[in-house]
Each structure stands twice: as structure tokens, then as C-alpha cells.
Protein backbone atom coordinates (compact mmCIF):
# COMPACT_ATOMS: atom_id res chain seq x y z
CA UNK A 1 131.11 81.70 91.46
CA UNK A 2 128.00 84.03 90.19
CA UNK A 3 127.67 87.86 90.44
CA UNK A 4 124.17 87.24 90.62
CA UNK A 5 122.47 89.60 92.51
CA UNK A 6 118.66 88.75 94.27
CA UNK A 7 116.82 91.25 96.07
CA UNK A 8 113.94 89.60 97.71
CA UNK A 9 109.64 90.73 97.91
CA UNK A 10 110.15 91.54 101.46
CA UNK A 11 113.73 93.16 101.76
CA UNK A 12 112.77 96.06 99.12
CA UNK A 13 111.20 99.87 101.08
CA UNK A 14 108.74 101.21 99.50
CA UNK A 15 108.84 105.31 100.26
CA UNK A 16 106.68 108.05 99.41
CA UNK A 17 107.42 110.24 96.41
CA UNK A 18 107.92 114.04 97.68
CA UNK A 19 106.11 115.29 94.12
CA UNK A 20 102.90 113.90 95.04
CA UNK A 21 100.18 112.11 97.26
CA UNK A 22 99.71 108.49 96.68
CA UNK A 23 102.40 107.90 94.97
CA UNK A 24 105.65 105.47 96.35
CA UNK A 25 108.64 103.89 94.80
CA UNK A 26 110.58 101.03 95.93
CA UNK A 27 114.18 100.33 94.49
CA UNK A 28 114.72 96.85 92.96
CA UNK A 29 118.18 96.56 91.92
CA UNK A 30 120.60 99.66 91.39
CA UNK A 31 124.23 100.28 91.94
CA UNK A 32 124.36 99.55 95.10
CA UNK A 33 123.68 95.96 94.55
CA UNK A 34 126.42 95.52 91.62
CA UNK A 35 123.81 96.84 88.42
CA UNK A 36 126.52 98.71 86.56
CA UNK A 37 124.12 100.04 83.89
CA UNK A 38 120.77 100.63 84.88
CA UNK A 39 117.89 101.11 88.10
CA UNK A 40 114.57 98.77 88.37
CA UNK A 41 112.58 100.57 90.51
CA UNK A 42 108.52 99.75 91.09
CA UNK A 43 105.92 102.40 91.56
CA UNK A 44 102.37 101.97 93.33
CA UNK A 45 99.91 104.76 92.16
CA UNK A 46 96.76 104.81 94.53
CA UNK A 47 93.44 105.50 93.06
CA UNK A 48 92.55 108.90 92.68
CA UNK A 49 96.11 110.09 92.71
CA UNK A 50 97.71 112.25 90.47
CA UNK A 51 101.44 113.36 89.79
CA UNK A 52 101.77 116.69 88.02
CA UNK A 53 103.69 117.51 85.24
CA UNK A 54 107.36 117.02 85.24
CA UNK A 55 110.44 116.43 83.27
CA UNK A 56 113.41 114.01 84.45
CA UNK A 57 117.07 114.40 82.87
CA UNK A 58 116.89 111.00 82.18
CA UNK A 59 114.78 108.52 79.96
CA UNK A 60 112.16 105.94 81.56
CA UNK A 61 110.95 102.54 80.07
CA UNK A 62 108.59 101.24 81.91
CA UNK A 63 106.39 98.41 82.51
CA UNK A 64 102.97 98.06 83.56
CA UNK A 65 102.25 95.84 85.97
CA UNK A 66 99.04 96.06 87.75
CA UNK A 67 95.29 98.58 87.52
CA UNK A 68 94.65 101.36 84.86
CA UNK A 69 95.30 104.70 84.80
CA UNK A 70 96.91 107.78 82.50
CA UNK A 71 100.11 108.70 81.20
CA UNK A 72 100.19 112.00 79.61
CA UNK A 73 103.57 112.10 77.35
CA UNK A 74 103.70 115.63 75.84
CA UNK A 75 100.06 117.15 75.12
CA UNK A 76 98.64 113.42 74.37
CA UNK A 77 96.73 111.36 76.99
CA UNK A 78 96.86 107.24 76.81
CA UNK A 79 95.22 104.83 79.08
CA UNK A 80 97.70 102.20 80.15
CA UNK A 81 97.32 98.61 81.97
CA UNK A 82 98.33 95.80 82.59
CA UNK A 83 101.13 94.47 80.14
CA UNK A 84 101.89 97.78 78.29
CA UNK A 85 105.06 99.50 78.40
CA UNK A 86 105.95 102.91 77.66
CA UNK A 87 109.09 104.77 76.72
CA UNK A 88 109.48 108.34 78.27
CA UNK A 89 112.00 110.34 76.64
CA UNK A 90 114.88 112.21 78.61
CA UNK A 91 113.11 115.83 79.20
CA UNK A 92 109.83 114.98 77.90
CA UNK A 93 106.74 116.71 80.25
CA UNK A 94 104.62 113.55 81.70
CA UNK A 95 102.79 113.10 84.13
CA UNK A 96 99.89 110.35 85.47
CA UNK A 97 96.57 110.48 86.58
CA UNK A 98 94.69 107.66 88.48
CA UNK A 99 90.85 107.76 87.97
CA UNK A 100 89.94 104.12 88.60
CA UNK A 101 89.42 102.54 92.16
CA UNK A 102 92.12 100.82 92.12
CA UNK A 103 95.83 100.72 93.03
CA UNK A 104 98.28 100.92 89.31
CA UNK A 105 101.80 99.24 89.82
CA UNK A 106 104.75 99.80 87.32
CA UNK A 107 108.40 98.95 86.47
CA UNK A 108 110.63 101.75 85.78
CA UNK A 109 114.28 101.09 84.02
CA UNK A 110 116.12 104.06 84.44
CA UNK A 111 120.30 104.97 83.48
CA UNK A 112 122.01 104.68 86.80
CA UNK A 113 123.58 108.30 88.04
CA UNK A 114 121.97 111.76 88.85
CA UNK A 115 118.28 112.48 87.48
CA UNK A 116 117.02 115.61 87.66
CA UNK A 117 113.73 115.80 88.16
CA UNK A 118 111.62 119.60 87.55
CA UNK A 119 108.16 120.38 87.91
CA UNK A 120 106.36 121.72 84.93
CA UNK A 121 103.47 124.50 85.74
């Protein structure tokens, strides 16, 4: 008998993301479905949004999936899309920026427990 877990398209809520406008997350797999390590969650970033400048406790690695937009990791700027992935370090300032006209989608691994997640001014 498998432990497998499967979370379907169409059982997974997407929710807004207090920080911002135009931003929403939808959790793949976590602990709550048996994931003893680690979160999947997937973010949709509309065009023209932007999320300011934060830090989270924990690290990200993410994956992206659909659209281009901006990651700013520290004081650098890069231009991501479709394909790349990114590694955000545990209390590292980021934040994104969507100039195009279209939506950006990522993947977002993240250690399972408390995050902390602080605004940067």
C-alpha cells in the first residue's frame, strides 16, 4: 500500500496574499497531506502588481512557471521567466515587481513549520 499523496488542479484554493494586491497563493502539498519535510505552494502575480520588500524566516526555492517579471534579491534586480529558478535565502530582503501584461506563475518549496514573514521599509 502507497503513502502517495495527490492533490488534484481543481481541489487546491487559491487566496489572496494580505502583503499585497494581485498577488495569491495556493497550497500544493504540505503537512497536512503527509509532506513531512517541506511546502509546494504556487503563486499567481497579476500584471502590474508589485509585492514590497520583505524578509521570511525561512528560505524559498522556487520555480518559474509561467510570464516575466522581477525578483529583487538584496539591492540586485533580475528578470525571471519561464523555466528559471531562484534560491531566496532565509532573511534575505526580496521582493517582485510585475511590469509585463501578463499574469507570472511560480513554485515555491518552502521548510514546513512557522515562517515569519516582515516588511522591509
Amino acid at each position: 500500500m502507497s503513502n502517495a499523496t495527490i492533490r488534484r488542479e481543481d481541489e487546491i484554493e487559491y487566496e489572496p496574499v494580505d502583503a499585497t494586491d494581485g498577488l495569491r497563493r495556493g497550497v500544493l502539498l504540505d503537512e497536512r497531506d503527509g509532506a513531512p519535510n517541506f511546502a509546494l505552494r504556487r503563486f499567481t502575480l497579476d500584471p502590474e502588481a508589485e509585492v514590497p520588500k520583505h524578509t521570511n524566516k525561512v528560505e524559498h526555492e522556487q520555480y518559474v512557471l509561467d510570464g516575466e517579471y522581477v525578483v529583487g534579491v538584496g539591492e540586485t534586480e533580475y528578470t525571471v521567466s519561464a523555466g528559471d529558478s531562484l534560491l531566496i535565502p532565509a532573511g534575505e530582503v526580496h521582493w517582485y515587481r510585475n511590469d509585463g501584461s501578463k499574469h507570472g506563475a511560480f513554485l515555491c518549496a518552502v521548510p514546513n513549520g512557522d515562517d515569519e514573514i516582515s516588511l522591509v521599509k
